[in-house]
PDB file of N, CA and C in Angstrom:
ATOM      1  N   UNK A   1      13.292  19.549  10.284  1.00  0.00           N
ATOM      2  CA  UNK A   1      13.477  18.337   9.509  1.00  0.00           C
ATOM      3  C   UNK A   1      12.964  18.581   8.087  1.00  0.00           C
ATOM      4  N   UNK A   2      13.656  18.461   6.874  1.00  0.00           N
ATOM      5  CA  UNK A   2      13.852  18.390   5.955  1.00  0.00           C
ATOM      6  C   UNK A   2      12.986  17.009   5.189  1.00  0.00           C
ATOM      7  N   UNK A   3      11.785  16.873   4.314  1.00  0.00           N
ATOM      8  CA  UNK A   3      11.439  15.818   3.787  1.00  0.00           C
ATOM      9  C   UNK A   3      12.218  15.704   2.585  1.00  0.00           C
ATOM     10  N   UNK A   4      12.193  14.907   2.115  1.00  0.00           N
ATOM     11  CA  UNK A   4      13.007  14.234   0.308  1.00  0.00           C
ATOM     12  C   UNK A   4      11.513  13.698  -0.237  1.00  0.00           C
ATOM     13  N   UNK A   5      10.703  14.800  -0.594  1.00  0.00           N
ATOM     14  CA  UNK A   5       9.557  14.180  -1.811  1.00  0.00           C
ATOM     15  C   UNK A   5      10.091  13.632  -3.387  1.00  0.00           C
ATOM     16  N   UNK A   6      11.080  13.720  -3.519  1.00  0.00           N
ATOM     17  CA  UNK A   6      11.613  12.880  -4.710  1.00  0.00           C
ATOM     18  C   UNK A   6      11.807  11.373  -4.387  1.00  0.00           C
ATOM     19  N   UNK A   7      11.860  10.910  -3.068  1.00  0.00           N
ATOM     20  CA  UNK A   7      11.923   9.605  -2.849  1.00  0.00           C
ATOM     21  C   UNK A   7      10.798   8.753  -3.059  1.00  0.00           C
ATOM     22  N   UNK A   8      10.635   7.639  -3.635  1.00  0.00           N
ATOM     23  CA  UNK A   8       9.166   6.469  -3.502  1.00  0.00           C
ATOM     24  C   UNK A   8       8.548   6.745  -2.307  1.00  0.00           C
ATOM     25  N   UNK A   9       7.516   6.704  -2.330  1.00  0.00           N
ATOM     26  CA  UNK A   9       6.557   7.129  -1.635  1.00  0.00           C
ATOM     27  C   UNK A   9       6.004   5.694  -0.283  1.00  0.00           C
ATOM     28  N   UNK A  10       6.055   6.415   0.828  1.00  0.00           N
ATOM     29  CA  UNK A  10       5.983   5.240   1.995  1.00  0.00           C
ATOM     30  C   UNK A  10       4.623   5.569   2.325  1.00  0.00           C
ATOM     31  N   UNK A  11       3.369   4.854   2.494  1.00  0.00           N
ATOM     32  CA  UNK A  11       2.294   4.972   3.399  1.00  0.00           C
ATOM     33  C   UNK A  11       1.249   4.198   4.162  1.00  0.00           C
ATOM     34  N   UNK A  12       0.399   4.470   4.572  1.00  0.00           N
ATOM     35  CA  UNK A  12      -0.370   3.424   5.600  1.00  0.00           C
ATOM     36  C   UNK A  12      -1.592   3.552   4.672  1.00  0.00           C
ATOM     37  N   UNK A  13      -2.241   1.961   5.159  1.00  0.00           N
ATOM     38  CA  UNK A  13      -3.550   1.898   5.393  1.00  0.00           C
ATOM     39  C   UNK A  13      -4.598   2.342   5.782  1.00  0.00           C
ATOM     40  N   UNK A  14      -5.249   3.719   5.341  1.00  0.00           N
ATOM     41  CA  UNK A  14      -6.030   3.803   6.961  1.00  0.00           C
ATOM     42  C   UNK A  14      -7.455   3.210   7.019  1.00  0.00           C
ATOM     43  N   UNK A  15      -8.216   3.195   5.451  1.00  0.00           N
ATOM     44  CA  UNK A  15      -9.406   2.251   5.206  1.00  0.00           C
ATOM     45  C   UNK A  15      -9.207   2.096   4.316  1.00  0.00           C
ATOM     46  N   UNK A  16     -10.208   0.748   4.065  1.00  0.00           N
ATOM     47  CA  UNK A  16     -10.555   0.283   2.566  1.00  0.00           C
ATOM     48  C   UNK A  16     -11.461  -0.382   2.356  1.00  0.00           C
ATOM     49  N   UNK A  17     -11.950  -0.197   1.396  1.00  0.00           N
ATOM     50  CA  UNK A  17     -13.227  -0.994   0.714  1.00  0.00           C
ATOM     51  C   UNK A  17     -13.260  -1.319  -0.695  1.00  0.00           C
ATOM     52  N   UNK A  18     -14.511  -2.146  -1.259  1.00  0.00           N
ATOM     53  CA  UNK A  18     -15.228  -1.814  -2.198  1.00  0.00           C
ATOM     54  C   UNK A  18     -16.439  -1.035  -3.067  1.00  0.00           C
ATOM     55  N   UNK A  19     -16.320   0.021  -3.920  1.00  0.00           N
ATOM     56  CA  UNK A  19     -16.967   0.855  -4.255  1.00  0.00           C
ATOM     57  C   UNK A  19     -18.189   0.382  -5.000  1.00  0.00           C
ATOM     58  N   UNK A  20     -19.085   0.486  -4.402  1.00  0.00           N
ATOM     59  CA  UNK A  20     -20.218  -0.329  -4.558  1.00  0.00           C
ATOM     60  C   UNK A  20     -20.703   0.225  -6.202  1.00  0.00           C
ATOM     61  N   UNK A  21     -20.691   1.522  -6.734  1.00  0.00           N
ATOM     62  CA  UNK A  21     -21.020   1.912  -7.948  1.00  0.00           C
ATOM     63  C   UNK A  21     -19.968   0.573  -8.377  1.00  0.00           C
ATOM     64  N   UNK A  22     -18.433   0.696  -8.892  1.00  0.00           N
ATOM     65  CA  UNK A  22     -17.741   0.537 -10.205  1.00  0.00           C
ATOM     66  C   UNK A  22     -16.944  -0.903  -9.429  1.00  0.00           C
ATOM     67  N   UNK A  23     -17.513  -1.087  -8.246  1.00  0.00           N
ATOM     68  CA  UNK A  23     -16.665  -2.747  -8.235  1.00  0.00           C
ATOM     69  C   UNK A  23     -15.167  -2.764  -8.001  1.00  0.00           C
ATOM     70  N   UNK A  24     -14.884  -1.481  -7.826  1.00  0.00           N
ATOM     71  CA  UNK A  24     -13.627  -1.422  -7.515  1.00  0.00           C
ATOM     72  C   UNK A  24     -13.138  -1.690  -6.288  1.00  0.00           C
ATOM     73  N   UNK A  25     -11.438  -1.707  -5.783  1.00  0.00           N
ATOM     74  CA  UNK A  25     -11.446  -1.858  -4.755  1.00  0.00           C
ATOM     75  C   UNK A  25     -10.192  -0.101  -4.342  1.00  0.00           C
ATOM     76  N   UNK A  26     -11.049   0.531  -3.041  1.00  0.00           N
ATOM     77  CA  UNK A  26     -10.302   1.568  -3.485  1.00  0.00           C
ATOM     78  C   UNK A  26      -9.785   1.827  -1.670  1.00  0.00           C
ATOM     79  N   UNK A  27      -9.049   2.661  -1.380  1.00  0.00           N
ATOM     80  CA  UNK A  27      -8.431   2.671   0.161  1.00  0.00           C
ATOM     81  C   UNK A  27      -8.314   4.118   0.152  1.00  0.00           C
ATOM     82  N   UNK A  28      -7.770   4.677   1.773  1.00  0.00           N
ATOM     83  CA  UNK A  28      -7.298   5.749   2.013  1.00  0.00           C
ATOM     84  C   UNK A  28      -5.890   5.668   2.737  1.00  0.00           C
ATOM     85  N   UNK A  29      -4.931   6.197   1.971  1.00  0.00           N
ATOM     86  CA  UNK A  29      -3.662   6.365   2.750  1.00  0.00           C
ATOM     87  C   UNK A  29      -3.228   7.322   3.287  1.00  0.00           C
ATOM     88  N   UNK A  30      -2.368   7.485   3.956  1.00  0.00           N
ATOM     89  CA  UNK A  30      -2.022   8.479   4.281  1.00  0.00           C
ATOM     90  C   UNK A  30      -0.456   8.519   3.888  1.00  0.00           C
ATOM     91  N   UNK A  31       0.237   9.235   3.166  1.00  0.00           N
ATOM     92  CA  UNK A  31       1.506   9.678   3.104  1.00  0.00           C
ATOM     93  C   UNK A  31       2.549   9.562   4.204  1.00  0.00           C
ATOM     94  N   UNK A  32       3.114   9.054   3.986  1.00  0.00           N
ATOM     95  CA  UNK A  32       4.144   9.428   5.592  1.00  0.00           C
ATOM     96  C   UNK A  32       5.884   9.745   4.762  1.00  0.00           C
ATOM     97  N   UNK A  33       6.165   9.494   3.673  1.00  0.00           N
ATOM     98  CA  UNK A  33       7.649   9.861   3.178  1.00  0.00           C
ATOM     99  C   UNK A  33       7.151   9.722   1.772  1.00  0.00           C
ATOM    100  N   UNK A  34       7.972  10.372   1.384  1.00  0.00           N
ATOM    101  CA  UNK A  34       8.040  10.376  -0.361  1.00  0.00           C
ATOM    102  C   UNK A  34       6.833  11.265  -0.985  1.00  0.00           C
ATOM    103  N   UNK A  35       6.479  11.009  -2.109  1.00  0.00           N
ATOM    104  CA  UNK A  35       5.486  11.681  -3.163  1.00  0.00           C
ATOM    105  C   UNK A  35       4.469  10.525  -3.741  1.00  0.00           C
ATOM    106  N   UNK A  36       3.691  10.080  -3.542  1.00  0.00           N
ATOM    107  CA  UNK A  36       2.672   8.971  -4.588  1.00  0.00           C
ATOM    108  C   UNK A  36       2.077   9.695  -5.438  1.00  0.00           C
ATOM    109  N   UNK A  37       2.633   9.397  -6.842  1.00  0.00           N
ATOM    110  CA  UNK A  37       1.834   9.736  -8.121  1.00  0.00           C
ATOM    111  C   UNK A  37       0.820   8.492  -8.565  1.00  0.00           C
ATOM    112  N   UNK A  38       0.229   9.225  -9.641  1.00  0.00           N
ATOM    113  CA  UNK A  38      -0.558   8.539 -10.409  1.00  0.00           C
ATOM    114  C   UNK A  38       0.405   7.421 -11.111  1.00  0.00           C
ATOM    115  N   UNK A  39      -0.341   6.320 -11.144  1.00  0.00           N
ATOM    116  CA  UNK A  39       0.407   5.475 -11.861  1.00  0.00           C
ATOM    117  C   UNK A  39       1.615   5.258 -11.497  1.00  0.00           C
ATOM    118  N   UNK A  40       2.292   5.354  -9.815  1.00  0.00           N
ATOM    119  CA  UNK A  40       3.305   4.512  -8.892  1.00  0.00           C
ATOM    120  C   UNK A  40       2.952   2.924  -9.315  1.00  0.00           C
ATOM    121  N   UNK A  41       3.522   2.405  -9.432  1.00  0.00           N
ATOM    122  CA  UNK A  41       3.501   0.361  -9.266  1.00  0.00           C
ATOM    123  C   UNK A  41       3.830   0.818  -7.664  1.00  0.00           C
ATOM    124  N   UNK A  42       3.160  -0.343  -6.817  1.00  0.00           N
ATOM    125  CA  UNK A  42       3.276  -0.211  -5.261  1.00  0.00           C
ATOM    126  C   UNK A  42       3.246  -1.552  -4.789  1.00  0.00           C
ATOM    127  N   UNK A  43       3.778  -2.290  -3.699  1.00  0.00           N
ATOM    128  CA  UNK A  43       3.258  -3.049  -2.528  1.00  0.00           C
ATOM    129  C   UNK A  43       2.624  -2.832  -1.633  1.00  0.00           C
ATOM    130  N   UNK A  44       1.323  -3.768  -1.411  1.00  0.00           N
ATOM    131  CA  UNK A  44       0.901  -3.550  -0.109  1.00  0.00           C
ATOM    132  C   UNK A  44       0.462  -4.612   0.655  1.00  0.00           C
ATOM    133  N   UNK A  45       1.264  -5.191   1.650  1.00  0.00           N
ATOM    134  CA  UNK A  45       0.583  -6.905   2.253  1.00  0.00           C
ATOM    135  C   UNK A  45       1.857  -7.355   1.245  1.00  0.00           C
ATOM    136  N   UNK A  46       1.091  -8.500   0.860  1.00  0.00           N
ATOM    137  CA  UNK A  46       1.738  -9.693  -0.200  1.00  0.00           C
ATOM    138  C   UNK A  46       1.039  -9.571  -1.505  1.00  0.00           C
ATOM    139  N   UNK A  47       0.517  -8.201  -1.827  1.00  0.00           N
ATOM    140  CA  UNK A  47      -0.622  -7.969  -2.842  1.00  0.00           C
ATOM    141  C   UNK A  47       0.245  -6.580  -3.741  1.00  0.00           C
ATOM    142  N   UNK A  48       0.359  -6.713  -5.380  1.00  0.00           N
ATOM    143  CA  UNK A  48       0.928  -5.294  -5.945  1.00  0.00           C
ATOM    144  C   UNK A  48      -0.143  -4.758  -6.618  1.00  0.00           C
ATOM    145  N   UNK A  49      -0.040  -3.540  -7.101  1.00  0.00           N
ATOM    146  CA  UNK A  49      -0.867  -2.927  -7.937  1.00  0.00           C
ATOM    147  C   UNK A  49      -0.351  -1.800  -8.386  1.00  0.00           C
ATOM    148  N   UNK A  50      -1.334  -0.880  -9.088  1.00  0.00           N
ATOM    149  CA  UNK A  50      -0.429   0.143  -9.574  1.00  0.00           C
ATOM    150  C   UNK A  50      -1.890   1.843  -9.103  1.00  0.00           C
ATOM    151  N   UNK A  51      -1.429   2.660  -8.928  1.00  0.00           N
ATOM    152  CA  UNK A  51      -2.009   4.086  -8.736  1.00  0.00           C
ATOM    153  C   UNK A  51      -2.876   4.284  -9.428  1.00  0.00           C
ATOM    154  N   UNK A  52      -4.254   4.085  -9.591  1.00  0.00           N
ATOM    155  CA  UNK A  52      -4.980   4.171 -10.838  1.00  0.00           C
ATOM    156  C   UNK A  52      -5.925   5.888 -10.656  1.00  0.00           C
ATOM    157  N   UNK A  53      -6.540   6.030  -9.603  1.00  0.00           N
ATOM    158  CA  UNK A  53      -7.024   7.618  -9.352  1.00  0.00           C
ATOM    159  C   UNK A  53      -6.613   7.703  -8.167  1.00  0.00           C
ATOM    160  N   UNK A  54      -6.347   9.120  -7.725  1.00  0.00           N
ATOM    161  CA  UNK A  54      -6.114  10.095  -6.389  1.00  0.00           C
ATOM    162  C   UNK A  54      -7.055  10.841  -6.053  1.00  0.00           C
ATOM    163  N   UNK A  55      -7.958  10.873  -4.736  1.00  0.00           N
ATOM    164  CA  UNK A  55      -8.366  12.112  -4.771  1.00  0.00           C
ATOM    165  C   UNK A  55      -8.073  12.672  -3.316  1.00  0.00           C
ATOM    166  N   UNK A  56      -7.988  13.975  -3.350  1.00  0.00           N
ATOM    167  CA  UNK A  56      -7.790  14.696  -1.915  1.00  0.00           C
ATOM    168  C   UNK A  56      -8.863  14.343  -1.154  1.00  0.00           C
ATOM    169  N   UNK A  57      -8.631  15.061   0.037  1.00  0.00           N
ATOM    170  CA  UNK A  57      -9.477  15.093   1.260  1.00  0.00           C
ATOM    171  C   UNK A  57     -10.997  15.921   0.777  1.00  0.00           C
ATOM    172  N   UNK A  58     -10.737  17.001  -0.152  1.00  0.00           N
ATOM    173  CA  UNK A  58     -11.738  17.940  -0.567  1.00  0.00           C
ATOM    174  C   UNK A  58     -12.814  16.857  -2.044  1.00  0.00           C
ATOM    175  N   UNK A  59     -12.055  15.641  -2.196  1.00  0.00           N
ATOM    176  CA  UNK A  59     -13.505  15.193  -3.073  1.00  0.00           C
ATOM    177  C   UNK A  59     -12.517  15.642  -4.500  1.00  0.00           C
ATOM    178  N   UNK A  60     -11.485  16.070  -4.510  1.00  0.00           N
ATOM    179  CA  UNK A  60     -10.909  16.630  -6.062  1.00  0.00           C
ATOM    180  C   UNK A  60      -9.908  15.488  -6.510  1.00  0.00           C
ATOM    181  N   UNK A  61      -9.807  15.354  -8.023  1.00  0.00           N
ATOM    182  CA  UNK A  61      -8.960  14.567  -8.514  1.00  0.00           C
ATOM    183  C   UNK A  61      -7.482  15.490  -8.184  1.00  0.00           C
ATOM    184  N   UNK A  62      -6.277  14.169  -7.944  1.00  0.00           N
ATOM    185  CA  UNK A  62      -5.172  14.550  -8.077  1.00  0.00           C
ATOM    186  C   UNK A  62      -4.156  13.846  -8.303  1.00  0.00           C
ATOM    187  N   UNK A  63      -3.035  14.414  -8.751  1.00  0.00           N
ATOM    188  CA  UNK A  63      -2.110  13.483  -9.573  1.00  0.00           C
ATOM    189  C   UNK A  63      -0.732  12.821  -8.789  1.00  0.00           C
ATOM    190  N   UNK A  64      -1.147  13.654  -7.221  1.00  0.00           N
ATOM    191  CA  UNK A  64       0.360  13.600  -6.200  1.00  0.00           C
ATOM    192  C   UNK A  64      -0.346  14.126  -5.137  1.00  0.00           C
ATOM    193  N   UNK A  65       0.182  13.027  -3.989  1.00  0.00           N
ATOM    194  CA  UNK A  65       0.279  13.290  -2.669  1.00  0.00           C
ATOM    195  C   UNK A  65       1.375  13.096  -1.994  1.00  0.00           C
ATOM    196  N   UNK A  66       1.760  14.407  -1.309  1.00  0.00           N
ATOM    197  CA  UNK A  66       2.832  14.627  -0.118  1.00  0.00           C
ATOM    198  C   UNK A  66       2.578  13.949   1.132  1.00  0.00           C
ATOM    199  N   UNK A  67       4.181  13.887   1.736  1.00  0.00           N
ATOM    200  CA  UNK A  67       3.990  13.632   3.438  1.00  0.00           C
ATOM    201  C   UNK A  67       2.714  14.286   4.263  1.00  0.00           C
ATOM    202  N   UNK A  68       1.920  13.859   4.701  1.00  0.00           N
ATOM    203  CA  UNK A  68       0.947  13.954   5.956  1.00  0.00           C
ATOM    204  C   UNK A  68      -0.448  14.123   5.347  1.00  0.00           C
ATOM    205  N   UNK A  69      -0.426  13.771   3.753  1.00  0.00           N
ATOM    206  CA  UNK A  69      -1.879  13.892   2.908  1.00  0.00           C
ATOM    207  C   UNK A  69      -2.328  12.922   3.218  1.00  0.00           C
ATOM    208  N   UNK A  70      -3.557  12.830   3.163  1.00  0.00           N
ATOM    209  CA  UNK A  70      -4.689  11.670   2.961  1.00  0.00           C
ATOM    210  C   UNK A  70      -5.448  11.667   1.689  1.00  0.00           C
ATOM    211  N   UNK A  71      -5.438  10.818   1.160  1.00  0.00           N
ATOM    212  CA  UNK A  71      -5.850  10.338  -0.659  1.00  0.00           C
ATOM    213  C   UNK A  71      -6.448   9.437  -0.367  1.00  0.00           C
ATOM    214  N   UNK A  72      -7.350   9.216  -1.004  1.00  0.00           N
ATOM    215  CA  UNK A  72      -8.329   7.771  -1.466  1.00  0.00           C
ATOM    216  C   UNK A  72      -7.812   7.763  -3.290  1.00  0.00           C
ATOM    217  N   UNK A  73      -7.517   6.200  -3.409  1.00  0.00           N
ATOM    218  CA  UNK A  73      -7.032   5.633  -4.291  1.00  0.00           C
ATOM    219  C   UNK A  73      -7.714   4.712  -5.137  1.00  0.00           C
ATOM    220  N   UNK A  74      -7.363   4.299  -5.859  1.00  0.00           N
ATOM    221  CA  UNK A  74      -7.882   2.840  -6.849  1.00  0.00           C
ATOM    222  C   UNK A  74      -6.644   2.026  -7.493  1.00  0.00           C
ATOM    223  N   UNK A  75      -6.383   1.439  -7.518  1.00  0.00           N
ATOM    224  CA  UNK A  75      -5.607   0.551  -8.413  1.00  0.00           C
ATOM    225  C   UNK A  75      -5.151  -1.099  -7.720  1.00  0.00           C
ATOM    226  N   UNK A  76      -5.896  -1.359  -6.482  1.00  0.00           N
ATOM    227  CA  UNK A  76      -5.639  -2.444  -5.840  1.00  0.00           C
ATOM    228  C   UNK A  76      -5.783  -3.783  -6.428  1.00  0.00           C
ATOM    229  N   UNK A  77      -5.352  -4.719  -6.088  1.00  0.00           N
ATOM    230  CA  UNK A  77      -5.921  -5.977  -6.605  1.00  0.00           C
ATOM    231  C   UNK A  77      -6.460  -6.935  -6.195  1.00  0.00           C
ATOM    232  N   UNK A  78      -6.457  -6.570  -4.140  1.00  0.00           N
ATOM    233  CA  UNK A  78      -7.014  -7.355  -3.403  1.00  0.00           C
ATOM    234  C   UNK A  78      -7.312  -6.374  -2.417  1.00  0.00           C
ATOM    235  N   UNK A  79      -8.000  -6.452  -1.458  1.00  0.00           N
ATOM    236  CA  UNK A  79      -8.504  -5.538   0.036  1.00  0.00           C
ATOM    237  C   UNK A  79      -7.350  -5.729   0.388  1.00  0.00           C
ATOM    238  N   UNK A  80      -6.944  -4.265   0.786  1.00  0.00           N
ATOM    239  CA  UNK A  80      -5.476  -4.356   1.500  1.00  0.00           C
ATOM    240  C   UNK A  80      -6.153  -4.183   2.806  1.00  0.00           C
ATOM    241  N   UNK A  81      -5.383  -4.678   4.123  1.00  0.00           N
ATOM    242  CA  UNK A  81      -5.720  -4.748   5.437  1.00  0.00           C
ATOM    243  C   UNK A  81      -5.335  -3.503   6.067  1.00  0.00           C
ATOM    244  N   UNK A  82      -6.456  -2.702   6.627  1.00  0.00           N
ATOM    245  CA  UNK A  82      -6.162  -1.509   7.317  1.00  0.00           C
ATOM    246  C   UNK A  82      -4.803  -1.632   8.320  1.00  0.00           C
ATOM    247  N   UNK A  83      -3.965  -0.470   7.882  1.00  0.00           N
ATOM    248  CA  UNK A  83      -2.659  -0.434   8.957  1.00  0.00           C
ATOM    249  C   UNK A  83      -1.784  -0.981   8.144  1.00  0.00           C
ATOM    250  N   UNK A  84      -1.901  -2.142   7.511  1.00  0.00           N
ATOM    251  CA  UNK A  84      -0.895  -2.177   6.267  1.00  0.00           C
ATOM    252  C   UNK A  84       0.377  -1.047   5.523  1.00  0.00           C
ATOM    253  N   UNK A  85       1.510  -1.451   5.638  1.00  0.00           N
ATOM    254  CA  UNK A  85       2.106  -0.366   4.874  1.00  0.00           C
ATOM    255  C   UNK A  85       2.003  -0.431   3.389  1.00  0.00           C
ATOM    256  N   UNK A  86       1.856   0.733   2.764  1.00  0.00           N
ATOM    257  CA  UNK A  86       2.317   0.495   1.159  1.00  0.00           C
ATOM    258  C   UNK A  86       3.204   1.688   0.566  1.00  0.00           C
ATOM    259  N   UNK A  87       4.177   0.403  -0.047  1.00  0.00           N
ATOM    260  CA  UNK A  87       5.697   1.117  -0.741  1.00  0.00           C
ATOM    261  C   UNK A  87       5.516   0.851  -2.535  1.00  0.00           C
ATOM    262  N   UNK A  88       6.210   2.490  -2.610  1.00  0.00           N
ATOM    263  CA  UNK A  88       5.787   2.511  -4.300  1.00  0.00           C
ATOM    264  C   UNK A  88       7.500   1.782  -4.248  1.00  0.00           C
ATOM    265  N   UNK A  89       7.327   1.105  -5.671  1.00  0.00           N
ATOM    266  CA  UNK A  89       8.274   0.266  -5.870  1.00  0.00           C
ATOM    267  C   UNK A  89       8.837   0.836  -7.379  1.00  0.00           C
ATOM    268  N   UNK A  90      10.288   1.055  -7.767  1.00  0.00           N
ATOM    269  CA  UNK A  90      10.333   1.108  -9.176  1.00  0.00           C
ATOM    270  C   UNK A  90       9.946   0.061 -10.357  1.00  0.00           C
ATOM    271  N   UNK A  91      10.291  -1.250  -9.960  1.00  0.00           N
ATOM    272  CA  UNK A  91       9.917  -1.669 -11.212  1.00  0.00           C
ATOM    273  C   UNK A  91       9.351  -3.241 -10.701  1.00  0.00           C
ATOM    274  N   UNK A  92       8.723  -4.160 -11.814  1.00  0.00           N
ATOM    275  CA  UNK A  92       8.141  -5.109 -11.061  1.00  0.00           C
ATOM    276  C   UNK A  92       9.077  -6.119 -10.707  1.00  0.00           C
ATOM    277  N   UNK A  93      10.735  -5.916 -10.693  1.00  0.00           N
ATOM    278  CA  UNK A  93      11.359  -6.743  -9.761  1.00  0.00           C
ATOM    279  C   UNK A  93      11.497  -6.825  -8.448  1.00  0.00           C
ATOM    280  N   UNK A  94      11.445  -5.500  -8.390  1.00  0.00           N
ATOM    281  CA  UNK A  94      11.736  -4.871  -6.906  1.00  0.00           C
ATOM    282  C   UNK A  94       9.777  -4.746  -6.393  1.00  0.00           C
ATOM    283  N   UNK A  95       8.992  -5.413  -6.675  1.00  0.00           N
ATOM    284  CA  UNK A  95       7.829  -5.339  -6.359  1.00  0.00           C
ATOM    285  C   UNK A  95       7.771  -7.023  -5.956  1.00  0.00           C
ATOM    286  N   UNK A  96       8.245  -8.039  -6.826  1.00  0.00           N
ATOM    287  CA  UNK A  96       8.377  -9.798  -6.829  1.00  0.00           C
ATOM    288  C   UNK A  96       9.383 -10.228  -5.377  1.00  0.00           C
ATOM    289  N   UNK A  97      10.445  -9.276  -5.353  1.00  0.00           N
ATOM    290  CA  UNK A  97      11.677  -9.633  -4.188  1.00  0.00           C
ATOM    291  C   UNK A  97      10.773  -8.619  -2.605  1.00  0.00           C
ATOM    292  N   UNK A  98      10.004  -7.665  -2.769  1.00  0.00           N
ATOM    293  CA  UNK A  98       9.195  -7.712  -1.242  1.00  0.00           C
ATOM    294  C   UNK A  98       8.101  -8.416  -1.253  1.00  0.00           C
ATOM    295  N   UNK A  99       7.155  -8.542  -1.750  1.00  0.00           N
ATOM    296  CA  UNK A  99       6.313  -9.670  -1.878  1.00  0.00           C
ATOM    297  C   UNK A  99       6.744 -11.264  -1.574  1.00  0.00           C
ATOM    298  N   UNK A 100       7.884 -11.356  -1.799  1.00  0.00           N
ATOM    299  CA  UNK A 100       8.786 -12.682  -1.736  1.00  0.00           C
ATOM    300  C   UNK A 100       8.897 -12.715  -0.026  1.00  0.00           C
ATOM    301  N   UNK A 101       9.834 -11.630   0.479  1.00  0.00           N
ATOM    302  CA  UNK A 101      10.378 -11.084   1.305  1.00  0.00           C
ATOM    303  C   UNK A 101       8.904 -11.435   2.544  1.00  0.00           C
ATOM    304  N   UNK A 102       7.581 -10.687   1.886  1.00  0.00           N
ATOM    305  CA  UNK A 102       6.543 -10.711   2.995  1.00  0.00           C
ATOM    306  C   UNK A 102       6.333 -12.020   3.437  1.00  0.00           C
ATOM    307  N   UNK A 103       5.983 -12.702   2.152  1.00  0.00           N
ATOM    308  CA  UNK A 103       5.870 -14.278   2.430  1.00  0.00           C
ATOM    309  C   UNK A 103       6.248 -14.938   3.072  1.00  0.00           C
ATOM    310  N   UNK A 104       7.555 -14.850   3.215  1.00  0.00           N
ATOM    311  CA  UNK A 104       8.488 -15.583   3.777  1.00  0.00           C
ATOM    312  C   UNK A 104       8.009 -15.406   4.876  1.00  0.00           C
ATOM    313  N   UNK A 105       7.835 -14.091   5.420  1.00  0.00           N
ATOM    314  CA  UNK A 105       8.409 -13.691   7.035  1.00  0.00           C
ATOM    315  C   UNK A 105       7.021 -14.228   7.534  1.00  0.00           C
ATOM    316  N   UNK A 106       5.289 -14.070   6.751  1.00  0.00           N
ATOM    317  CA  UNK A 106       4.128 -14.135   7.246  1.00  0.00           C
ATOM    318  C   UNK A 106       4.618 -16.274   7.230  1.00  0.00           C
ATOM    319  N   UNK A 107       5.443 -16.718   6.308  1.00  0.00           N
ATOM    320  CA  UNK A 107       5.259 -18.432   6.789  1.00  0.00           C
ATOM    321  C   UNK A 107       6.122 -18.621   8.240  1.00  0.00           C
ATOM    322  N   UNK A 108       7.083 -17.733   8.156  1.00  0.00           N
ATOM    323  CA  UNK A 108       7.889 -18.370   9.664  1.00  0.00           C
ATOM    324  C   UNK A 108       7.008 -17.481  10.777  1.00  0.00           C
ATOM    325  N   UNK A 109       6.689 -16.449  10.844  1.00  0.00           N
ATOM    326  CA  UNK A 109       5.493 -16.391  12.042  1.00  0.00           C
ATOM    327  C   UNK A 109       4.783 -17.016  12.415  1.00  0.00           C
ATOM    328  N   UNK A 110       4.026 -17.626  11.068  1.00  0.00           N
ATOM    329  CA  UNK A 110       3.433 -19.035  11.418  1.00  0.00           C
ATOM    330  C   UNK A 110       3.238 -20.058  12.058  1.00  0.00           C
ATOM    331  N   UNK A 111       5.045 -20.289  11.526  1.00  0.00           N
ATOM    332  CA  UNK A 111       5.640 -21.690  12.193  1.00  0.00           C
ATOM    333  C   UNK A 111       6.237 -21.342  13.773  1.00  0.00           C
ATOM    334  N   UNK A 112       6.679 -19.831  14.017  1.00  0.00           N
ATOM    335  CA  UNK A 112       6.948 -19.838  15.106  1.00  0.00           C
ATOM    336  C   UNK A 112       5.010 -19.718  16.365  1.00  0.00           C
ATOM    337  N   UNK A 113       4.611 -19.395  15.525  1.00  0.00           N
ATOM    338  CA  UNK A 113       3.171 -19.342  16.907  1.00  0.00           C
ATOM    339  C   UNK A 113       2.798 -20.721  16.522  1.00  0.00           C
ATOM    340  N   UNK A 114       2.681 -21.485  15.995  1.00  0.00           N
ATOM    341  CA  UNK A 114       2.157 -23.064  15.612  1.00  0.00           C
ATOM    342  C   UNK A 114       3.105 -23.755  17.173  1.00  0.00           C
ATOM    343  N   UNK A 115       4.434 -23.291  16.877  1.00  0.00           N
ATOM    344  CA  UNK A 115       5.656 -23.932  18.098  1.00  0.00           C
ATOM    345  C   UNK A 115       5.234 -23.234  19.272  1.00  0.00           C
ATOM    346  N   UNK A 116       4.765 -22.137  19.186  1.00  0.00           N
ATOM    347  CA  UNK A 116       4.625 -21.555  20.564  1.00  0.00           C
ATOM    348  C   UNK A 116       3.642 -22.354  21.243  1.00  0.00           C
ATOM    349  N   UNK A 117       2.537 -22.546  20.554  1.00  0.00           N
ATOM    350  CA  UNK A 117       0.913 -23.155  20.977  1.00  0.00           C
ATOM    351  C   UNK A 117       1.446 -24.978  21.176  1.00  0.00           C
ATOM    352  N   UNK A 118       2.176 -25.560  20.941  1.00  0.00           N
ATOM    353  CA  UNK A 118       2.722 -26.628  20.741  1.00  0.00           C
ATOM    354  C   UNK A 118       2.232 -27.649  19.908  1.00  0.00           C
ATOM    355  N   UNK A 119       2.101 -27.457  18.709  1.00  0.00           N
ATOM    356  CA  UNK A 119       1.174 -27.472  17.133  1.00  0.00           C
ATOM    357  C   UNK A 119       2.114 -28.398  16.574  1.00  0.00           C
ATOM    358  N   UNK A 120       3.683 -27.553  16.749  1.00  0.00           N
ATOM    359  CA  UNK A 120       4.408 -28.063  15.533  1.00  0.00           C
ATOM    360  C   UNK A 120       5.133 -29.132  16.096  1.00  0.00           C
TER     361      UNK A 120
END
């Protein structure tokens, strides 16, 4: 099997926190398709942001991670929820229409377990 690292970059959640030095909020993903550069615009949840540092598994700055890497990041804007997917997005339309997209689907889950429990 053949990867396409020229494609936007697909990956998971695997932790996240806040960096108690700089207040940041920073995660570890893991790669699963595409390439994540520095400075990707991304979705993750119902939350965007953009690639602000990379570093490898070894503690080193880097500017790109491949399929099956693990990177710790910065550029979040809220705690993304471990297991979460995050998709680099080209531009901030196509970042407004999945964010839209999440919303939607996290209000009718909602409304369907509210009906399940007999709420609604």
């Amino acid at each position: 099997m053949i990867e396409d690292f020229t494609m936007p970059a697909q990956c998971i959640v695997i932790e996240s926190d806040v960096d108690e030095k700089s207040g940041q909020i920073t995660a570890t993903v893991i790669v699963k398709k595409g390439t994540l550069h520095a400075d990707d615009l991304f979705v993750s949840g119902a939350f965007e942001g953009k690639v602000r540092y990379l570093m490898d598994d070894m503690g080193k700055h880097t500017k790109e991670a491949f399929p099956g890497e693990a990177v710790h990041m910065t550029g979040f804007k809220e705690i993304p929820e471990v297991g979460n997917p995050l998709y680099v997005v080209r531009n901030q339309e196509e970042s407004n229409f999945i964010i839209s997209r999440i919303k939607q689907r996290a209000v009718l889950e909602n409304a369907r377990r509210l009906a399940a429990s007999g709420q609604l």
